[in-house]
PDB file of N, CA and C in Angstrom:
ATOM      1  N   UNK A   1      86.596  27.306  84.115  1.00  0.00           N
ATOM      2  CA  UNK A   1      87.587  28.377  84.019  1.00  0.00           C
ATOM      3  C   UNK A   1      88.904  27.875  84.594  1.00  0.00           C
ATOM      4  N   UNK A   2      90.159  28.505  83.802  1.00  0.00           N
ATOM      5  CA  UNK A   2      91.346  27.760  84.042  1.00  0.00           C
ATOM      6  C   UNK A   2      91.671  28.688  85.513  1.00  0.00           C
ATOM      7  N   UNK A   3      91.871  28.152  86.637  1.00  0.00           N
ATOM      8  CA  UNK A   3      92.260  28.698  87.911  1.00  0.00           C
ATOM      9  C   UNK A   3      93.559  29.606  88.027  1.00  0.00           C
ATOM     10  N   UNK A   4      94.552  28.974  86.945  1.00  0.00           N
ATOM     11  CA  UNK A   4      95.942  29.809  87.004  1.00  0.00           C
ATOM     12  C   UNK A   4      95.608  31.011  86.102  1.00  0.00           C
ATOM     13  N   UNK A   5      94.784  31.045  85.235  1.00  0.00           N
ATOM     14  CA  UNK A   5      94.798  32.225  84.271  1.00  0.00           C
ATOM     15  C   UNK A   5      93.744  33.186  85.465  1.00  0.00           C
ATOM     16  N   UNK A   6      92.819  32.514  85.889  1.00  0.00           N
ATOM     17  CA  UNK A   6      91.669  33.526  86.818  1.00  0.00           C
ATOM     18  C   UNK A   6      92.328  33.972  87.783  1.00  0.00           C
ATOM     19  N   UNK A   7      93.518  33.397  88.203  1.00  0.00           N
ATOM     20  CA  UNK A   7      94.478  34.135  89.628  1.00  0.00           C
ATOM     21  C   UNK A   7      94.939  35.346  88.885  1.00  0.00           C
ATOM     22  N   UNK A   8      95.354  35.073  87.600  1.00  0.00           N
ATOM     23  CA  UNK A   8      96.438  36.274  87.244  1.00  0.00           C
ATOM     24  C   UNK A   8      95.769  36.853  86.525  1.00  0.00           C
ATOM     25  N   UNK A   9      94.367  37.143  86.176  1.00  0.00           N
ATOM     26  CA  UNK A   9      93.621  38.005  85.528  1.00  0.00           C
ATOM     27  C   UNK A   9      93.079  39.282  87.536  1.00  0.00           C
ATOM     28  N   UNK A  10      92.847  38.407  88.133  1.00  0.00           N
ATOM     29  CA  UNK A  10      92.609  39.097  89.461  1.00  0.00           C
ATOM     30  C   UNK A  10      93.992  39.806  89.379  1.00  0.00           C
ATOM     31  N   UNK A  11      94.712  39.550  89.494  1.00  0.00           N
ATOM     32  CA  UNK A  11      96.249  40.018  90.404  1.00  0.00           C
ATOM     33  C   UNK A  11      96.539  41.022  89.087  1.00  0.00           C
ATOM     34  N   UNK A  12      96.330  40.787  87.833  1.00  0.00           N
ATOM     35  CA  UNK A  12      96.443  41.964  87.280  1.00  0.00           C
ATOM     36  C   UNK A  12      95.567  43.033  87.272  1.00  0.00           C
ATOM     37  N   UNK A  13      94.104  43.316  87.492  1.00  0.00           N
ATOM     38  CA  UNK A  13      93.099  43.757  87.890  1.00  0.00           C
ATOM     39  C   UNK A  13      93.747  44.485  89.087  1.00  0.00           C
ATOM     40  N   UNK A  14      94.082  43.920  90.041  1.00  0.00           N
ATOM     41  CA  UNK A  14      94.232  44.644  91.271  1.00  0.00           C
ATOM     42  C   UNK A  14      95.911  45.554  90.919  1.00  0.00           C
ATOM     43  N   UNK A  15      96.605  45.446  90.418  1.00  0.00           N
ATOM     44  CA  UNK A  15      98.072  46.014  89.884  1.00  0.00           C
ATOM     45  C   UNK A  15      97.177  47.180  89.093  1.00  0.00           C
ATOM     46  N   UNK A  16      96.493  46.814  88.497  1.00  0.00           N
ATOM     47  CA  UNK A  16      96.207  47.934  87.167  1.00  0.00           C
ATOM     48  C   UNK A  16      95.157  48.946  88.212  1.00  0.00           C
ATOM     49  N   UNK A  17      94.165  48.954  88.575  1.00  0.00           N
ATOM     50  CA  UNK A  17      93.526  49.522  89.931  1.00  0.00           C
ATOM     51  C   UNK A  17      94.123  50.532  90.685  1.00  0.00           C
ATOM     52  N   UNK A  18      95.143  49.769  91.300  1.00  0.00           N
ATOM     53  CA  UNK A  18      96.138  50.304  92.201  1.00  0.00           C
ATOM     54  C   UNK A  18      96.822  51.153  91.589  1.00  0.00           C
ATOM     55  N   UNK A  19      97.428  51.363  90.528  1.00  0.00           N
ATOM     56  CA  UNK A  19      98.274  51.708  89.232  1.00  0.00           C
ATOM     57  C   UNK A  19      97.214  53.285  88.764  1.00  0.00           C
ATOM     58  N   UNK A  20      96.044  52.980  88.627  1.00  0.00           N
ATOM     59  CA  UNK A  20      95.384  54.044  87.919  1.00  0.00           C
ATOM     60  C   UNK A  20      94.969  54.941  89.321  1.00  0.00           C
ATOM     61  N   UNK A  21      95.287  54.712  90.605  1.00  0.00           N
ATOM     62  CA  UNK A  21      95.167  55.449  91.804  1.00  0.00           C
ATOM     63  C   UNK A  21      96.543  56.336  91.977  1.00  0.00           C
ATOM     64  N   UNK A  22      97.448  55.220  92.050  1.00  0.00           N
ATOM     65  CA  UNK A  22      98.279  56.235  92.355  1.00  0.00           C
ATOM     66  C   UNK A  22      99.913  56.317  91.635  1.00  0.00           C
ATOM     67  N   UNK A  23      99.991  55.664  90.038  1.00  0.00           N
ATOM     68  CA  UNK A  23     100.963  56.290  88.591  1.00  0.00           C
ATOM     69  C   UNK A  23     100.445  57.414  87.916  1.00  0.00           C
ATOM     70  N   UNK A  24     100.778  58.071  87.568  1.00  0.00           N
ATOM     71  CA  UNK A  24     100.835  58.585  86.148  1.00  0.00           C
ATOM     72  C   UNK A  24     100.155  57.887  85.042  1.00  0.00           C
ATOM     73  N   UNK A  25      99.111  58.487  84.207  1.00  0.00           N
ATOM     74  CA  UNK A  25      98.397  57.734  82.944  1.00  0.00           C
ATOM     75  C   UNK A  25      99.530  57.255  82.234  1.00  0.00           C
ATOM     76  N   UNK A  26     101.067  57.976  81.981  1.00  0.00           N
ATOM     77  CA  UNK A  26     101.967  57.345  81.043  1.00  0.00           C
ATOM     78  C   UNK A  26     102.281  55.988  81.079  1.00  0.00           C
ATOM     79  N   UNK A  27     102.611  55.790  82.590  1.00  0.00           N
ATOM     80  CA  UNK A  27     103.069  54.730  83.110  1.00  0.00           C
ATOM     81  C   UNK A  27     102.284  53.705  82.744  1.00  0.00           C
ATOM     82  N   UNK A  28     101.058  54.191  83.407  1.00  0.00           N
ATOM     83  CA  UNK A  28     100.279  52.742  83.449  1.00  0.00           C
ATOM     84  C   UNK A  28      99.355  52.342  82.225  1.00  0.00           C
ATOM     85  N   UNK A  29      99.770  53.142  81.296  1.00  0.00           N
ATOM     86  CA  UNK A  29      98.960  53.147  79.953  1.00  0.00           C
ATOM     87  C   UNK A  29     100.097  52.086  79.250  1.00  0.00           C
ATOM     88  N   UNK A  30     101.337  52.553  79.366  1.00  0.00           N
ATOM     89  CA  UNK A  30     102.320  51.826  78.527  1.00  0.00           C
ATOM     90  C   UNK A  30     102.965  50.498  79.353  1.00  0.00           C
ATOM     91  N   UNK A  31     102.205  50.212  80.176  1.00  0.00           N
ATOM     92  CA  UNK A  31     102.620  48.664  80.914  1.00  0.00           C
ATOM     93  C   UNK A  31     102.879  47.456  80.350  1.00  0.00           C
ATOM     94  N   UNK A  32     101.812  47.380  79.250  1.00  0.00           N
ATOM     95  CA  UNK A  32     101.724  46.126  78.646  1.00  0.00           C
ATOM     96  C   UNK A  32     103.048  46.073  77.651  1.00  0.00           C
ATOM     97  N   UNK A  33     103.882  47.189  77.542  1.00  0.00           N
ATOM     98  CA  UNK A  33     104.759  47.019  76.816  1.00  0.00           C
ATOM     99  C   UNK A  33     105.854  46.688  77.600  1.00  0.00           C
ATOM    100  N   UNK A  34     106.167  46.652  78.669  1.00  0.00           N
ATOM    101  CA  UNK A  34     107.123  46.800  79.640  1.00  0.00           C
ATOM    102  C   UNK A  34     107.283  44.905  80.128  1.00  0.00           C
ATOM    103  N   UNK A  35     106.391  43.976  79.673  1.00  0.00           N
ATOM    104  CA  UNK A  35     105.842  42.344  80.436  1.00  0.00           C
ATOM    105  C   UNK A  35     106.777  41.540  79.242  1.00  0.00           C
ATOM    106  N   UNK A  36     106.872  41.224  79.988  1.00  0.00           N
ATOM    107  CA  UNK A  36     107.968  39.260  79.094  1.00  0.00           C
ATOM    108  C   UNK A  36     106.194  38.832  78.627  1.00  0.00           C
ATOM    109  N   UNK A  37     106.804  38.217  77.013  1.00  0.00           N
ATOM    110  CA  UNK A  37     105.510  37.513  76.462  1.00  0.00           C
ATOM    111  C   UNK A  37     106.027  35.979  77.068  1.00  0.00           C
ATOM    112  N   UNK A  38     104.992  35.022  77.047  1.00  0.00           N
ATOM    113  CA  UNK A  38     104.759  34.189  77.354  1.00  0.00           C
ATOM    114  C   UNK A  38     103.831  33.178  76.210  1.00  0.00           C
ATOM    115  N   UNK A  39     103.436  31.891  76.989  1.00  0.00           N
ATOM    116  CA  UNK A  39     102.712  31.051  75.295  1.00  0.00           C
ATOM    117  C   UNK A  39     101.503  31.753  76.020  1.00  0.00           C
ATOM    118  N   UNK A  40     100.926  31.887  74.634  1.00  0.00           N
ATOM    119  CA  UNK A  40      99.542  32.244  74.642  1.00  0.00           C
ATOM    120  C   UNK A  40      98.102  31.550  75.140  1.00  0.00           C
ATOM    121  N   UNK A  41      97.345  32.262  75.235  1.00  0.00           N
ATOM    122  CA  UNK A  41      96.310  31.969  76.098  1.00  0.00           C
ATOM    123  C   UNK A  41      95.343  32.421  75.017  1.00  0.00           C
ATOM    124  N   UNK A  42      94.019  32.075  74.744  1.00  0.00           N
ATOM    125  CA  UNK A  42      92.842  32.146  74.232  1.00  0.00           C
ATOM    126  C   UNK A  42      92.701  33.764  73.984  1.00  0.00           C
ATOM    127  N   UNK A  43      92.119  34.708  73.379  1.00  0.00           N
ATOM    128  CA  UNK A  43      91.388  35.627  73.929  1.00  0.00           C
ATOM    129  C   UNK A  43      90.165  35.707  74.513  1.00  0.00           C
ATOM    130  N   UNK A  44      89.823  35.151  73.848  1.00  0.00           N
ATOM    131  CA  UNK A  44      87.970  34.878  74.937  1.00  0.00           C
ATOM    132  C   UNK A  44      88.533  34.296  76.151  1.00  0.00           C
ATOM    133  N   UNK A  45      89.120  33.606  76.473  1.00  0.00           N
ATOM    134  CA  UNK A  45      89.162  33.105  78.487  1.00  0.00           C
ATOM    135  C   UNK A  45      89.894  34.119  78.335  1.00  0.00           C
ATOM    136  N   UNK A  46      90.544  34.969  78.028  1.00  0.00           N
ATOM    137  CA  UNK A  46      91.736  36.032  78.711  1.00  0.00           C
ATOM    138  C   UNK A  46      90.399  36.752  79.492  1.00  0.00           C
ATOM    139  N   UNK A  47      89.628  37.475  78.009  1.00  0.00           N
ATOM    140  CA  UNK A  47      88.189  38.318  78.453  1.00  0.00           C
ATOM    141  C   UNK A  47      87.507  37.886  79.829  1.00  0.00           C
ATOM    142  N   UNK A  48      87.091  36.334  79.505  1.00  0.00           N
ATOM    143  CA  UNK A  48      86.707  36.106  80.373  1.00  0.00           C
ATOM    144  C   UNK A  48      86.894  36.203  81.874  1.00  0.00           C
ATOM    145  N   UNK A  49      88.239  35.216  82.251  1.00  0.00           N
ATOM    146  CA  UNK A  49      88.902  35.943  83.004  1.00  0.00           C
ATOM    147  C   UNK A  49      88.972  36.780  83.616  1.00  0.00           C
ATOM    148  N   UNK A  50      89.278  37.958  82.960  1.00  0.00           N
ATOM    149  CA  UNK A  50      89.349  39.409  83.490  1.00  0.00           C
ATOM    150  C   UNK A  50      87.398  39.605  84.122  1.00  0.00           C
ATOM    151  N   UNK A  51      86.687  39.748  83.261  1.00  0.00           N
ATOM    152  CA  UNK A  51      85.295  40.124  83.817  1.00  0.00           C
ATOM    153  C   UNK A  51      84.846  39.361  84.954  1.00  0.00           C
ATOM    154  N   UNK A  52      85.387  37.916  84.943  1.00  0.00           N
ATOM    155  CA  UNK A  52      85.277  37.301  86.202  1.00  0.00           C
ATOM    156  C   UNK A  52      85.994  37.602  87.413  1.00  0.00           C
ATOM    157  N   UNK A  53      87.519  38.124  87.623  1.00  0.00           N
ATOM    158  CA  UNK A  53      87.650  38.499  88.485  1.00  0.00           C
ATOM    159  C   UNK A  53      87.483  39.898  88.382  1.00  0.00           C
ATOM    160  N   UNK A  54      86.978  40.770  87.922  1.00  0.00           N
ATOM    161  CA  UNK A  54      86.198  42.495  88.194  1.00  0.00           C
ATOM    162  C   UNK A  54      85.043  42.125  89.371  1.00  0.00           C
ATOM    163  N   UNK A  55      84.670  40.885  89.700  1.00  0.00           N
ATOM    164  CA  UNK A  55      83.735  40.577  90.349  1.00  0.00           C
ATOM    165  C   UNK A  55      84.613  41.355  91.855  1.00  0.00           C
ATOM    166  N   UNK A  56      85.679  40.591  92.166  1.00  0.00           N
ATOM    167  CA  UNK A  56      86.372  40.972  93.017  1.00  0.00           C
ATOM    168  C   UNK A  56      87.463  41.849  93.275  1.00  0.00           C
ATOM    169  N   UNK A  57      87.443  42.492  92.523  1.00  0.00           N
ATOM    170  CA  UNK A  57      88.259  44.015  92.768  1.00  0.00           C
ATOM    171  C   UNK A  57      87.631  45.191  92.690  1.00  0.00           C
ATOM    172  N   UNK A  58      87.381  46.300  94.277  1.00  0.00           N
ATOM    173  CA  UNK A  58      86.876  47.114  93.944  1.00  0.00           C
ATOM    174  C   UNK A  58      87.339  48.261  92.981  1.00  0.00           C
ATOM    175  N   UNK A  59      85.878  48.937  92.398  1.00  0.00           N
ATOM    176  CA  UNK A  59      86.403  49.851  91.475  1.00  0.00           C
ATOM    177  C   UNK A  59      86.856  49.110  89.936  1.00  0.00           C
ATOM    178  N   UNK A  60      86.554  48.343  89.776  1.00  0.00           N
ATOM    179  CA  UNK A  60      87.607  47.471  88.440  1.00  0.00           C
ATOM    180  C   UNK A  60      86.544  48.455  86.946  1.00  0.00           C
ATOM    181  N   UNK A  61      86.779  49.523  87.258  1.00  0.00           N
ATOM    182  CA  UNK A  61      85.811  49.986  86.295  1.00  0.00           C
ATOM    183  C   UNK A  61      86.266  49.531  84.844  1.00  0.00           C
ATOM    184  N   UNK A  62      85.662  49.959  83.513  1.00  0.00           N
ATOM    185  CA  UNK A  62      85.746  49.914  82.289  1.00  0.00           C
ATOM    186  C   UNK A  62      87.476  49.730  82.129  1.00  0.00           C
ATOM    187  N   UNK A  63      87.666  50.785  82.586  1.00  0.00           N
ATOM    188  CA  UNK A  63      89.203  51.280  81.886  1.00  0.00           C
ATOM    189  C   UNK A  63      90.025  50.257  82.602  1.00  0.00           C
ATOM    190  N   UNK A  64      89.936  50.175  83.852  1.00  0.00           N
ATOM    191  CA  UNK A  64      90.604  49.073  84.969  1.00  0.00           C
ATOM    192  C   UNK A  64      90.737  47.789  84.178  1.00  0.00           C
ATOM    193  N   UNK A  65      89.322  47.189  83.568  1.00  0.00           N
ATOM    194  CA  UNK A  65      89.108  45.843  82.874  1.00  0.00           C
ATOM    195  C   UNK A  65      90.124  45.842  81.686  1.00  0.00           C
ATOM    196  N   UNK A  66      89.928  46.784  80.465  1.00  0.00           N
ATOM    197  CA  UNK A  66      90.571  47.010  79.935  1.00  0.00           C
ATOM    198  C   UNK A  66      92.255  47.385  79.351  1.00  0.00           C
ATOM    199  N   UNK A  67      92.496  47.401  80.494  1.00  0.00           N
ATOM    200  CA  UNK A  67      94.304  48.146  80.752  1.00  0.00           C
ATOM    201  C   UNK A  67      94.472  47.063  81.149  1.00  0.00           C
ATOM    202  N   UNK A  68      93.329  45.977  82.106  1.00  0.00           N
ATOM    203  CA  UNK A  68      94.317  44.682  82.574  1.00  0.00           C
ATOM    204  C   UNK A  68      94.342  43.440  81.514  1.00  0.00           C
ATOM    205  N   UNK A  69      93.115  43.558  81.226  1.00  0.00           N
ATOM    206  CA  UNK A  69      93.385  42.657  79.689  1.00  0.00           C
ATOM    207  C   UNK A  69      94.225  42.988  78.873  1.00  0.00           C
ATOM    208  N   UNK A  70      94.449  44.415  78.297  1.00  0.00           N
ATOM    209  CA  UNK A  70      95.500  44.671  77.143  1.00  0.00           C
ATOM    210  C   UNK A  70      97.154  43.984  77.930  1.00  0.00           C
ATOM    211  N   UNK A  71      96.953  44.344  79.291  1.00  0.00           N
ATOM    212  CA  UNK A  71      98.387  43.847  79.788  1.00  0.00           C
ATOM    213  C   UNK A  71      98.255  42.398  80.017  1.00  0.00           C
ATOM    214  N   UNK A  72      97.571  41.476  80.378  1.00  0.00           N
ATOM    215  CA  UNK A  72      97.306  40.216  80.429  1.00  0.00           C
ATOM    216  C   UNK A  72      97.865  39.857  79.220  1.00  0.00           C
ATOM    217  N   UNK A  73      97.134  40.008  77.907  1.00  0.00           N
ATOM    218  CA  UNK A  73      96.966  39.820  76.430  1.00  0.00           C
ATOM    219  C   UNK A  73      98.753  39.570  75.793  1.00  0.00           C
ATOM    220  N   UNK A  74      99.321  40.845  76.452  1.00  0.00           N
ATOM    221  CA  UNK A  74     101.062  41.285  76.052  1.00  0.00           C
ATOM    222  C   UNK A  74     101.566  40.202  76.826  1.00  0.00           C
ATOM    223  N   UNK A  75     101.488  40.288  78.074  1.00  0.00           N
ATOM    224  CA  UNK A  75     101.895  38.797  78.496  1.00  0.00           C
ATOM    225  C   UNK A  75     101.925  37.437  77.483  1.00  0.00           C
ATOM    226  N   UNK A  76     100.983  37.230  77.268  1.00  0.00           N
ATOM    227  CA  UNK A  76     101.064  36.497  75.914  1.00  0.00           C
ATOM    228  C   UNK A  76     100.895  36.485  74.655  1.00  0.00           C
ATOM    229  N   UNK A  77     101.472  37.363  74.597  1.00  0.00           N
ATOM    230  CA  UNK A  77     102.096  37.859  73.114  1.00  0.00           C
ATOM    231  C   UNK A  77     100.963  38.014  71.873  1.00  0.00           C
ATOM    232  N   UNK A  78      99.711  38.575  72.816  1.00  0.00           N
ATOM    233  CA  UNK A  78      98.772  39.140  72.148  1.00  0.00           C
ATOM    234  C   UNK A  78      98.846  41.280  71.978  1.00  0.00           C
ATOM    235  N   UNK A  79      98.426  41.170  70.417  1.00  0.00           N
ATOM    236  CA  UNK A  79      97.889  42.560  70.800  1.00  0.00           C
ATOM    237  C   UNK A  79      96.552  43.059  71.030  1.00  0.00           C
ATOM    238  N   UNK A  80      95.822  43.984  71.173  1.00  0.00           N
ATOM    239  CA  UNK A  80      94.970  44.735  71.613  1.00  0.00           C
ATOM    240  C   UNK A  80      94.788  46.126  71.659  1.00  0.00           C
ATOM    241  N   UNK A  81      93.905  47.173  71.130  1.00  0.00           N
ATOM    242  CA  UNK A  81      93.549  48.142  71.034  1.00  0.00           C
ATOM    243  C   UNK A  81      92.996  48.705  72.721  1.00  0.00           C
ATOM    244  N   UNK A  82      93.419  49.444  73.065  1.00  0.00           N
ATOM    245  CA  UNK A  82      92.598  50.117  74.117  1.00  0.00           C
ATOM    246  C   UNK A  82      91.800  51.237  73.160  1.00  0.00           C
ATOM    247  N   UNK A  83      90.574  51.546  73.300  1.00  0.00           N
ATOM    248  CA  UNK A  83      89.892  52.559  72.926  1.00  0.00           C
ATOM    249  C   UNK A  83      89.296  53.337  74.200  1.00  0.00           C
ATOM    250  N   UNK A  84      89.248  54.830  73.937  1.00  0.00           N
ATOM    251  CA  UNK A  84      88.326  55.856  75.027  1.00  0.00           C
ATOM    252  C   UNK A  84      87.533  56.609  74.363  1.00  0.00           C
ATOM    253  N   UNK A  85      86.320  56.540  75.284  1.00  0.00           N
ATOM    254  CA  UNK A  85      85.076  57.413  74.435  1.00  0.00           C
ATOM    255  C   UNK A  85      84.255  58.016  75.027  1.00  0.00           C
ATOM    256  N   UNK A  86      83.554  59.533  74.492  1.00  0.00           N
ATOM    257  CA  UNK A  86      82.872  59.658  75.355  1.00  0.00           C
ATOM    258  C   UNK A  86      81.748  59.947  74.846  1.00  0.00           C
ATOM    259  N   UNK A  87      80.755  60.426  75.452  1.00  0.00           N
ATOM    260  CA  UNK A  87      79.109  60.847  75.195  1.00  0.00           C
ATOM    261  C   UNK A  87      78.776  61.626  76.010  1.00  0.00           C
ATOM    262  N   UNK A  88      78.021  62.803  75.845  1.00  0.00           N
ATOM    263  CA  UNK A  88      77.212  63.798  76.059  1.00  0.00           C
ATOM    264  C   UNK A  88      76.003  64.152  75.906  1.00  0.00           C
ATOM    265  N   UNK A  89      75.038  63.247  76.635  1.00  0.00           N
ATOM    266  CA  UNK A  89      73.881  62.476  76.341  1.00  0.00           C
ATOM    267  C   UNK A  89      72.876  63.966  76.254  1.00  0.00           C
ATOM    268  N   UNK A  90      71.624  64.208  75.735  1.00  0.00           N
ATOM    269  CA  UNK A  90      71.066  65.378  76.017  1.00  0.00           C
ATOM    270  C   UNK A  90      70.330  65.668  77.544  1.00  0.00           C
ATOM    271  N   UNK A  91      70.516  66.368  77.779  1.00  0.00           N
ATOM    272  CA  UNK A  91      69.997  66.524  79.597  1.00  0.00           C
ATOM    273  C   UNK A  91      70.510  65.864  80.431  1.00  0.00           C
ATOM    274  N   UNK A  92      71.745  65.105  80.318  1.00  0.00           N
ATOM    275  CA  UNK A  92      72.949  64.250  81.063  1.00  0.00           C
ATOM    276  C   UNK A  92      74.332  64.713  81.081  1.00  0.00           C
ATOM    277  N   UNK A  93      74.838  64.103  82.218  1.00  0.00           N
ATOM    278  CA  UNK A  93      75.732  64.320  82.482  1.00  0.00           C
ATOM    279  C   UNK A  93      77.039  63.665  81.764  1.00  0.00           C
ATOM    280  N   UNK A  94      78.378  64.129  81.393  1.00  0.00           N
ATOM    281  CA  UNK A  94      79.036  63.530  80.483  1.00  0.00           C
ATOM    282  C   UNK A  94      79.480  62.345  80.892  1.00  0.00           C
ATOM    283  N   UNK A  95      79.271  61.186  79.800  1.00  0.00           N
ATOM    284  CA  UNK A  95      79.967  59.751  80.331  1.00  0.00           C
ATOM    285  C   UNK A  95      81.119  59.361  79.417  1.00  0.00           C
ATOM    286  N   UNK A  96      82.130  58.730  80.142  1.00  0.00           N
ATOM    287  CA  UNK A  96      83.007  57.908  79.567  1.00  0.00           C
ATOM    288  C   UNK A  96      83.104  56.554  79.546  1.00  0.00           C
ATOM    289  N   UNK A  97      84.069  56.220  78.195  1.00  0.00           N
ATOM    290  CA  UNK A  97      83.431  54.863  78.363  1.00  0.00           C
ATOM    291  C   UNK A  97      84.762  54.214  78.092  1.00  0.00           C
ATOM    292  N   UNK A  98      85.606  52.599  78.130  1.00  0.00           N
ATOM    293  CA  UNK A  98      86.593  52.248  77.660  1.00  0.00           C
ATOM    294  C   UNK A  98      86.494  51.071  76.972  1.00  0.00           C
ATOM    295  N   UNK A  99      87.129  50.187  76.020  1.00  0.00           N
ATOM    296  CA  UNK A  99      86.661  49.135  75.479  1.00  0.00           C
ATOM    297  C   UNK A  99      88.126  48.931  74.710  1.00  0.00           C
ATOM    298  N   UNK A 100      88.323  47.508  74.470  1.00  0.00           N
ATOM    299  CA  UNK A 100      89.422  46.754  73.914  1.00  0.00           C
ATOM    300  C   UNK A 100      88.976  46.462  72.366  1.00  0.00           C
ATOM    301  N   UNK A 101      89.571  45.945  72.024  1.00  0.00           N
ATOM    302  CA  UNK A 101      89.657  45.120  70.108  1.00  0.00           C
ATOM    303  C   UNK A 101      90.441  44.631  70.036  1.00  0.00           C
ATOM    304  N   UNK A 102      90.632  43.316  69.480  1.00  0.00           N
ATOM    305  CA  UNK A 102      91.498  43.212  68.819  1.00  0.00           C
ATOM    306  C   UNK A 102      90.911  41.862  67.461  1.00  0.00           C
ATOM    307  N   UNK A 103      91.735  41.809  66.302  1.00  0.00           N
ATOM    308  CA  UNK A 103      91.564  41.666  65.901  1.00  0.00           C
ATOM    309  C   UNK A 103      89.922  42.373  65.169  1.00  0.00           C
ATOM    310  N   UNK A 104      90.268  43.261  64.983  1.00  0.00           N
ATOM    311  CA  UNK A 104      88.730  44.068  64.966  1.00  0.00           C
ATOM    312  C   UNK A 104      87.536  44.210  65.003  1.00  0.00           C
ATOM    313  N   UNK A 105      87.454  43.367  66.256  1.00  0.00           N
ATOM    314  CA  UNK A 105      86.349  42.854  66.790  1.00  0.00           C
ATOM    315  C   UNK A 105      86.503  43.526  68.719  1.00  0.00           C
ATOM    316  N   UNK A 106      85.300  43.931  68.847  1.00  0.00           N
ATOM    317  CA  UNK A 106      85.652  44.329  70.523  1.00  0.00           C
ATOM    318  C   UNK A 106      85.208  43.008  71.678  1.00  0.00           C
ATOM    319  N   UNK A 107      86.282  42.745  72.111  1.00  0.00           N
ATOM    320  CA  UNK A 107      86.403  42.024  73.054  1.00  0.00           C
ATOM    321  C   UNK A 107      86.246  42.000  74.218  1.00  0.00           C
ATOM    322  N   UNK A 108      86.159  43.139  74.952  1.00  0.00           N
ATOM    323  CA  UNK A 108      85.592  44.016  76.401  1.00  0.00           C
ATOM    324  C   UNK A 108      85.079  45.188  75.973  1.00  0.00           C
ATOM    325  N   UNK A 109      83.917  44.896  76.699  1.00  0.00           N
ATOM    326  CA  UNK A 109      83.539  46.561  77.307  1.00  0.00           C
ATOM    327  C   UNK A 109      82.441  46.761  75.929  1.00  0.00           C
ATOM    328  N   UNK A 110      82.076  46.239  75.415  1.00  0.00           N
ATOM    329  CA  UNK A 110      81.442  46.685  73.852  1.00  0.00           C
ATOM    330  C   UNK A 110      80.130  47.533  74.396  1.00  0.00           C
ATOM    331  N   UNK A 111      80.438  48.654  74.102  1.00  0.00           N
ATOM    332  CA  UNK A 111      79.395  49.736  74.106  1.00  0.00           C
ATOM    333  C   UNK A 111      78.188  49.118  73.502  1.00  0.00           C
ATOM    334  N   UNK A 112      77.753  48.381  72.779  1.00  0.00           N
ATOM    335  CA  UNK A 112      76.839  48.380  72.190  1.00  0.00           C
ATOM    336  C   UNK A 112      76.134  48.965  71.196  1.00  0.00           C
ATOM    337  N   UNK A 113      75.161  49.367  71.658  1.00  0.00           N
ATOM    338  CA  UNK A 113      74.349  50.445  70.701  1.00  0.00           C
ATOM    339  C   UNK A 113      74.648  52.047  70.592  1.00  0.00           C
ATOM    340  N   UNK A 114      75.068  52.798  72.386  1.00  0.00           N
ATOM    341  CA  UNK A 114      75.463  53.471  72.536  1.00  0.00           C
ATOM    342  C   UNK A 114      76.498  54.347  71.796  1.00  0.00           C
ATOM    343  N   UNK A 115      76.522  55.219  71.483  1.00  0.00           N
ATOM    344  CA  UNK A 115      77.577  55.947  70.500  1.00  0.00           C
ATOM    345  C   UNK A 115      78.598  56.665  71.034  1.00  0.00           C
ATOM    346  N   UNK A 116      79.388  56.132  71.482  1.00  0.00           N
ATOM    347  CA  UNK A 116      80.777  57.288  72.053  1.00  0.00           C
ATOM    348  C   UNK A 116      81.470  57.985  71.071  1.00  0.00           C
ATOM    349  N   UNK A 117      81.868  59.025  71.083  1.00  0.00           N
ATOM    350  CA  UNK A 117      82.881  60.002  70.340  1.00  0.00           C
ATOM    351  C   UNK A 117      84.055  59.317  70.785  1.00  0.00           C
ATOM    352  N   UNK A 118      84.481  58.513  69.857  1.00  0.00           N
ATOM    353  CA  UNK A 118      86.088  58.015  70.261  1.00  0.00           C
ATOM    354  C   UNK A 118      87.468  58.853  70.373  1.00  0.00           C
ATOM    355  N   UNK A 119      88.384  58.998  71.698  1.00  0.00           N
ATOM    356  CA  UNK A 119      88.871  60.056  71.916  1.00  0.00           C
ATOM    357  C   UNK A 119      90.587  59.516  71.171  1.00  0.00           C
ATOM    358  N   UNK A 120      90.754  58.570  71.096  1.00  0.00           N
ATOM    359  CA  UNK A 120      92.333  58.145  70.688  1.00  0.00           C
ATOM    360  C   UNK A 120      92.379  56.676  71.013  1.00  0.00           C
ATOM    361  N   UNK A 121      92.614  55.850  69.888  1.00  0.00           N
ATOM    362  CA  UNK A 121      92.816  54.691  69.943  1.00  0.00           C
ATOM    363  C   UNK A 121      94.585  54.169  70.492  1.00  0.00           C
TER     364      UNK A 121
END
């Protein structure tokens, strides 16, 4: 793993974290539009990256992973889908879920089998 991309997949992790505690969803939803692009980086090590440092940020839930990759990604002049979803399992409690795409393929967070009601791409 490239060390300079795994610093700044952490350091965005912990910005985006911090960001979903205590911005506004506007703000920190529309971040990735707000970053100077840069040369590009892989998407799979971006992914990677990011899930590797979630190791070390508390809380780096779904959406956390996701908001920091889509902003990582804009950094280098990638795009990316944020998706939100939820499920209402029978005799459970309601879950949410978050997950990326791009190129239309999901790149974080892939629900799997699981079926979320997708709330706004």
């Amino acid at each position: 793993m490239n060390l300079p991309l795994l610093l700044e997949a952490w350091v965005t992790l912990l910005v985006m974290r911090i960001g979903l505690w205590f911005l506004p969803w506007r703000i920190v939803s529309r971040a990735p539009m707000l970053v100077a692009r840069r040369a590009g980086v892989p998407v799979e090590r971006s992914s990677a990256a990011i899930r590797m440092a979630s190791r070390y940020v508390p809380y780096a839930t779904c959406l956390t992973q996701a908001l920091a990759l889509r902003w990582l990604l804009a950094r280098h002049g990638r795009v990316a889908i944020l998706n939100l979803g939820v499920r209402n399992p029978p005799g459970g409690r309601l879950q949410a879920h978050a997950w990326l795409e791009a190129g239309g393929r999901v790149i974080l967070g892939d629900p799997g089998s699981v079926e979320y009601e997708r709330l706004h791409p």
